[in-house]
N, C-alpha and C. Protein backbone atom coordinates (compact mmCIF):
# COMPACT_ATOMS: atom_id res chain seq x y z
N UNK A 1 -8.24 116.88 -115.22
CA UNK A 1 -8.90 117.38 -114.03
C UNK A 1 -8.14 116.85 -112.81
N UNK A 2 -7.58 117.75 -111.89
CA UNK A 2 -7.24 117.57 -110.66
C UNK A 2 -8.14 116.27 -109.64
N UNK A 3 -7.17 115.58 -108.81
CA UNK A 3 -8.00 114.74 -108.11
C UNK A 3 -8.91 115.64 -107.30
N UNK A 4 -8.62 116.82 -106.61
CA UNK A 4 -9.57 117.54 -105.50
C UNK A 4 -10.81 117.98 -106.76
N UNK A 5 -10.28 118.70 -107.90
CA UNK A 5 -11.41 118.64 -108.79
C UNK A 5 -12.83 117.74 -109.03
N UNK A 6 -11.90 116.09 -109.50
CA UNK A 6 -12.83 115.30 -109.13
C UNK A 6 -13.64 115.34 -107.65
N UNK A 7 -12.87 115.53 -106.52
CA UNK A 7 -13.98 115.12 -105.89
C UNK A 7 -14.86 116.48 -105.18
N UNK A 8 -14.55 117.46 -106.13
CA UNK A 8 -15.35 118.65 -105.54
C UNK A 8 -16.74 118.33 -106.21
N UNK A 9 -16.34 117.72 -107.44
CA UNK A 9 -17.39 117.43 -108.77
C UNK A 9 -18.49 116.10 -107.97
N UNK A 10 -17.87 115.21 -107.34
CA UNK A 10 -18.68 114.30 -106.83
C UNK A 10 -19.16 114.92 -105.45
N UNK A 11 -18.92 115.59 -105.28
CA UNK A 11 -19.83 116.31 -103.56
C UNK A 11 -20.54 116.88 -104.08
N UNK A 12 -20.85 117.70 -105.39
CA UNK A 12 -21.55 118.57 -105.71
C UNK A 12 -22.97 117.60 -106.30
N UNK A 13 -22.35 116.48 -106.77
CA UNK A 13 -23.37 115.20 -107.22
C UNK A 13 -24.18 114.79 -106.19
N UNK A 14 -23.62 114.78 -105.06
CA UNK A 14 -24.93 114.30 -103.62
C UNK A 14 -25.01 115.04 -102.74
N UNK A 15 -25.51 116.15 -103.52
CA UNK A 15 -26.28 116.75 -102.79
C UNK A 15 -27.23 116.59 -101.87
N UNK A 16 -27.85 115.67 -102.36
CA UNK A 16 -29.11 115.42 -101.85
C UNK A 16 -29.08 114.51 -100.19
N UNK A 17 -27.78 114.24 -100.16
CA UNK A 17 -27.30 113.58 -98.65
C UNK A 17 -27.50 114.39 -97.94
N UNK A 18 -27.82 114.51 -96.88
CA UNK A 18 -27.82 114.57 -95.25
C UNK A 18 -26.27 114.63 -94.92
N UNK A 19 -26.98 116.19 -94.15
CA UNK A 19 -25.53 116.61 -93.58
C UNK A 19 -24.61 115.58 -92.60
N UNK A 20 -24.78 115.32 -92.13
CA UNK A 20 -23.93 114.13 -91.33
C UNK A 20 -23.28 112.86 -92.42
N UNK A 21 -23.77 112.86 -93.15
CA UNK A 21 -23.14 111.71 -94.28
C UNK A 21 -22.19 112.27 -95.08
N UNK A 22 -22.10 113.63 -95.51
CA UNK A 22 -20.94 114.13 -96.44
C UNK A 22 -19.49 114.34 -96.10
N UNK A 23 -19.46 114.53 -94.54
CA UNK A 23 -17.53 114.36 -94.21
C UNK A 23 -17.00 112.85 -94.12
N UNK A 24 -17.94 111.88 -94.06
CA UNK A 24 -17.63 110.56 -94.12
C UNK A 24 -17.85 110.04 -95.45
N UNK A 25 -18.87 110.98 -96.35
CA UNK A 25 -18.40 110.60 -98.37
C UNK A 25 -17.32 111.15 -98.75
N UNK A 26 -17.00 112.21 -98.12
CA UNK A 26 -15.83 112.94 -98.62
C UNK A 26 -14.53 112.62 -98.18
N UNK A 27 -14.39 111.84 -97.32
CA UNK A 27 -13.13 111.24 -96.39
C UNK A 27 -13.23 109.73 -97.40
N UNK A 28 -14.06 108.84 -97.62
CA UNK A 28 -14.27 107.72 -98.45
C UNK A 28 -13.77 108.35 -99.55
N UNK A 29 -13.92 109.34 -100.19
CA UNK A 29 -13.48 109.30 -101.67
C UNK A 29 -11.97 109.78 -101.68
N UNK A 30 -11.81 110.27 -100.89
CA UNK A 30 -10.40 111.06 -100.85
C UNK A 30 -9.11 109.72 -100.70
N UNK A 31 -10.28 109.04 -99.76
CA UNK A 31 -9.21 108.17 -99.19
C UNK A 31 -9.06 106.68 -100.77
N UNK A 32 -9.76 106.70 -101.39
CA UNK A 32 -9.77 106.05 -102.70
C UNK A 32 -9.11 106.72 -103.50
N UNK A 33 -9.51 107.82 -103.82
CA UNK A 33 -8.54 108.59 -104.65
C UNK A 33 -6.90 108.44 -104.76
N UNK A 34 -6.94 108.57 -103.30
CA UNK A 34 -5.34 108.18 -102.79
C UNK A 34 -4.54 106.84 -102.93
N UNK A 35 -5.71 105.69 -103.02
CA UNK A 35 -5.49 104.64 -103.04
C UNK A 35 -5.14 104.01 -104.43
N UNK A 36 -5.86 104.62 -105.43
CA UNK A 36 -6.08 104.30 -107.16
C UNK A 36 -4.56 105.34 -107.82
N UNK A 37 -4.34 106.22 -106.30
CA UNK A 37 -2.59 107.09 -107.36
C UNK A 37 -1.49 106.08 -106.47
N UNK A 38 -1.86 105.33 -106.10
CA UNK A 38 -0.47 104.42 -105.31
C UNK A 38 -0.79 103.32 -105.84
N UNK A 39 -1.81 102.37 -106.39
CA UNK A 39 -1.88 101.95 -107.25
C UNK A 39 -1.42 102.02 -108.52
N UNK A 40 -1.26 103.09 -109.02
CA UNK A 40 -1.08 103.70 -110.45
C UNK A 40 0.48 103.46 -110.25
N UNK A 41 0.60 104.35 -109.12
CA UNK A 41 2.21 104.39 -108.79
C UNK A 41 3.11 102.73 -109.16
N UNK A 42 2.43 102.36 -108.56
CA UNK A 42 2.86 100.98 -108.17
C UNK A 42 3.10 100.20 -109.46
N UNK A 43 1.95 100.27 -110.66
CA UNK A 43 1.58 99.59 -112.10
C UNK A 43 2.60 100.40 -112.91
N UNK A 44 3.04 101.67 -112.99
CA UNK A 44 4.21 102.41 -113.66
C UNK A 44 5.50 101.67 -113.04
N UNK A 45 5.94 101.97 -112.16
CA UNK A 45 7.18 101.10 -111.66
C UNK A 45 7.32 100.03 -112.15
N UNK A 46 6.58 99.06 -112.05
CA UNK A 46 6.36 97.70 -112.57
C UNK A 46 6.44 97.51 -113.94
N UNK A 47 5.93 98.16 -114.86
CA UNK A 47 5.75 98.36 -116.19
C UNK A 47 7.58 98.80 -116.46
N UNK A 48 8.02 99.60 -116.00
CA UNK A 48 9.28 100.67 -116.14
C UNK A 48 10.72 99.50 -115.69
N UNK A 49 10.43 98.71 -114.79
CA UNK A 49 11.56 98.08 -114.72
C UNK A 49 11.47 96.59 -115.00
N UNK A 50 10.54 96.26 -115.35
CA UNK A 50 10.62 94.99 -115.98
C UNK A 50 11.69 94.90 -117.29
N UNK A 51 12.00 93.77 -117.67
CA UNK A 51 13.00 93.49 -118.24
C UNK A 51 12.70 93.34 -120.03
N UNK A 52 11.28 92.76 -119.54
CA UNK A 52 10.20 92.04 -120.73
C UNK A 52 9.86 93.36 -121.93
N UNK A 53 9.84 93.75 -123.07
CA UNK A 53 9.21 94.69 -123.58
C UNK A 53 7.96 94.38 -123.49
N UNK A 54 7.11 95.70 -123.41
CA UNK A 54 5.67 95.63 -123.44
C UNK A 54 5.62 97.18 -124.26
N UNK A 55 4.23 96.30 -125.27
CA UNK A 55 3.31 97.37 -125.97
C UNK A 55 1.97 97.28 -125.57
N UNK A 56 0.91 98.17 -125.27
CA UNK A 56 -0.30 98.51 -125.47
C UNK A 56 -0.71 98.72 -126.83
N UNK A 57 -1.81 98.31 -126.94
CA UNK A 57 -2.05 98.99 -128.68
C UNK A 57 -4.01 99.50 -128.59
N UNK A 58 -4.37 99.84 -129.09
CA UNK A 58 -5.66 100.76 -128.83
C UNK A 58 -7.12 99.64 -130.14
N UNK A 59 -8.12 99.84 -130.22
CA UNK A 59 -8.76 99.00 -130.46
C UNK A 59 -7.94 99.04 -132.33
N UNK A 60 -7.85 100.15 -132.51
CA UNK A 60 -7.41 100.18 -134.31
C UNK A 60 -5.69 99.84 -134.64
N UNK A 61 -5.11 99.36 -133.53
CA UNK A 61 -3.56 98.92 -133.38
C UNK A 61 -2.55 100.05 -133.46
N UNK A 62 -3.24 101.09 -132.73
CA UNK A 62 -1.83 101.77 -132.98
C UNK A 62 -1.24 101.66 -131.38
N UNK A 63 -0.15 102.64 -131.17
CA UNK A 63 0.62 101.82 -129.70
C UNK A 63 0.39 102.64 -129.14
N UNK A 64 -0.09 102.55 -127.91
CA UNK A 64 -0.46 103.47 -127.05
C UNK A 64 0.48 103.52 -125.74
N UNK A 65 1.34 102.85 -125.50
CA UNK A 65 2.15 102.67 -124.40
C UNK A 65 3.02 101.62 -124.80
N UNK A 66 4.47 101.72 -124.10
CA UNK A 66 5.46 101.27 -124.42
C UNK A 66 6.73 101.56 -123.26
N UNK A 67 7.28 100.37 -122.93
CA UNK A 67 8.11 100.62 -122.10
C UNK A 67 9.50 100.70 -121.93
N UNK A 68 10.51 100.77 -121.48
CA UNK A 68 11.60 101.24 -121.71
C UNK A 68 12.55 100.52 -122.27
N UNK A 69 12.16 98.75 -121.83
CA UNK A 69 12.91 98.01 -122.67
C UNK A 69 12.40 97.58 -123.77
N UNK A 70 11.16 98.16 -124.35
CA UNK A 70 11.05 97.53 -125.52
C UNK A 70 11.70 98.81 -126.34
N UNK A 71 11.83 100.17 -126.03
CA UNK A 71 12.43 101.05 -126.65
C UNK A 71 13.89 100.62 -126.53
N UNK A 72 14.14 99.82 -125.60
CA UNK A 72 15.89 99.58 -125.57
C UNK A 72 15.92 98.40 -126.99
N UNK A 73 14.87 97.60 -127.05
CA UNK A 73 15.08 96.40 -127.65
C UNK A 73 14.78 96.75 -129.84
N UNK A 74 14.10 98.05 -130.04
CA UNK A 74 14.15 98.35 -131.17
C UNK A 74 15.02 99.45 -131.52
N UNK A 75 15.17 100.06 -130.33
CA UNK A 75 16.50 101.58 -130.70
C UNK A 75 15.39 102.00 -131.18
N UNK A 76 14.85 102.88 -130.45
CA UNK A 76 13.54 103.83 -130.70
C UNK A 76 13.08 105.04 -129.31
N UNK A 77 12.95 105.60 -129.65
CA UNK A 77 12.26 106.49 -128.22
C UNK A 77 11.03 106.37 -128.06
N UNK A 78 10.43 106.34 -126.94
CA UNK A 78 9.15 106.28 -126.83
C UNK A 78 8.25 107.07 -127.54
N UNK A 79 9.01 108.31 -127.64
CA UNK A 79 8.03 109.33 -128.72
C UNK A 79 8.09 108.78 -130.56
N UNK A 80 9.20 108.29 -130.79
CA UNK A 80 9.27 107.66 -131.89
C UNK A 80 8.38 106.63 -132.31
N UNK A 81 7.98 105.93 -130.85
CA UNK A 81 6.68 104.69 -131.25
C UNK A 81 5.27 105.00 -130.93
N UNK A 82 5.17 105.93 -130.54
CA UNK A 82 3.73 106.07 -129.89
C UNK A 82 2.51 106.85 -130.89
N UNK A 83 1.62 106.13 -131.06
CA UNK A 83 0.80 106.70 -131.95
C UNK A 83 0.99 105.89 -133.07
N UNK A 84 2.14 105.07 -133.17
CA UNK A 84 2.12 104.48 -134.68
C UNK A 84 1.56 102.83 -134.42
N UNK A 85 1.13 102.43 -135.98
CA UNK A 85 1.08 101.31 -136.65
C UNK A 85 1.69 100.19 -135.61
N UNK A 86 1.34 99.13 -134.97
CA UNK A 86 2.20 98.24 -134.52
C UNK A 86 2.91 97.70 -135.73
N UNK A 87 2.19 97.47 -137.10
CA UNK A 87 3.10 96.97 -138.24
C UNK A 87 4.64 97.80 -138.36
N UNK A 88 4.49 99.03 -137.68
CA UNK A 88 5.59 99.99 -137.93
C UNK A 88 6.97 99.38 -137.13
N UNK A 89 6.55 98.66 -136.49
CA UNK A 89 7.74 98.35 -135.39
C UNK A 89 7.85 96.43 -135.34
N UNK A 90 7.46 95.76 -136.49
CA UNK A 90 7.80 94.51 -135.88
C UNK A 90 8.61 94.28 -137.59
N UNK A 91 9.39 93.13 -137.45
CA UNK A 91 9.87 91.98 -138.46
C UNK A 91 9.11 92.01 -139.30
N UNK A 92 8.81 92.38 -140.64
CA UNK A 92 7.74 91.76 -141.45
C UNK A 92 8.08 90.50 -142.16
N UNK A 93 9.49 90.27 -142.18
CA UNK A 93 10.22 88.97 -142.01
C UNK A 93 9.54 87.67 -141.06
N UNK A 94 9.03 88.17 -140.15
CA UNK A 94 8.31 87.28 -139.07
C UNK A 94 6.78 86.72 -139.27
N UNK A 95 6.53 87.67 -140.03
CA UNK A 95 4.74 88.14 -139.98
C UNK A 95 4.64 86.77 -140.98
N UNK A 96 3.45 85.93 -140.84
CA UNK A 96 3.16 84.97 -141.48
C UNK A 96 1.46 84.96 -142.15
N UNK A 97 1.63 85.52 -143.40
CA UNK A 97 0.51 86.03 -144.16
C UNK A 97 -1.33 84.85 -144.38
């Protein structure tokens, strides 16, 4: 869903406001909206040029995100790791039972 989506969806939710309060809810959300994609912006960059590999993994361990040097650091593409097993991608040489 589009950000203007979202916030067509939340004007349509308070209704029940008073006309004088909705160009100042709707200027508040817009202006958050804007704030949480330069944020976002900001957490991708950061993630993307760090040096460190990083994985995400989801509550059942599979990898949900992965960044460029940890794809540099196994010789893998990101599409090659995503969705799988974290067991799929480490040392089992390492793993201590």
């Amino acid at each position: 869903m589009s950000q203007s989506n979202h916030v067509e969806k939340f004007l349509k939710m308070v209704d029940v406001l008073d006309e004088l309060d909705r160009p100042e809810l709707s200027t508040f959300l817009k202006d958050s909206v804007a704030q949480l994609a330069a944020s976002e912006s900001r957490y991708r960059t950061l993630i993307e040029t760090m040096t460190e590999g990083l994985v995400c993994l989801d509550p059942l361990m599979k990898i949900t995100q992965v960044n460029q040097a940890l794809c540099r650091m196994l010789e893998y593409s990101e599409e090659e790791i995503l969705g799988r097993s974290y067991l799929d991608i480490i040392d089992k040489s390492q793993v201590s039972i």
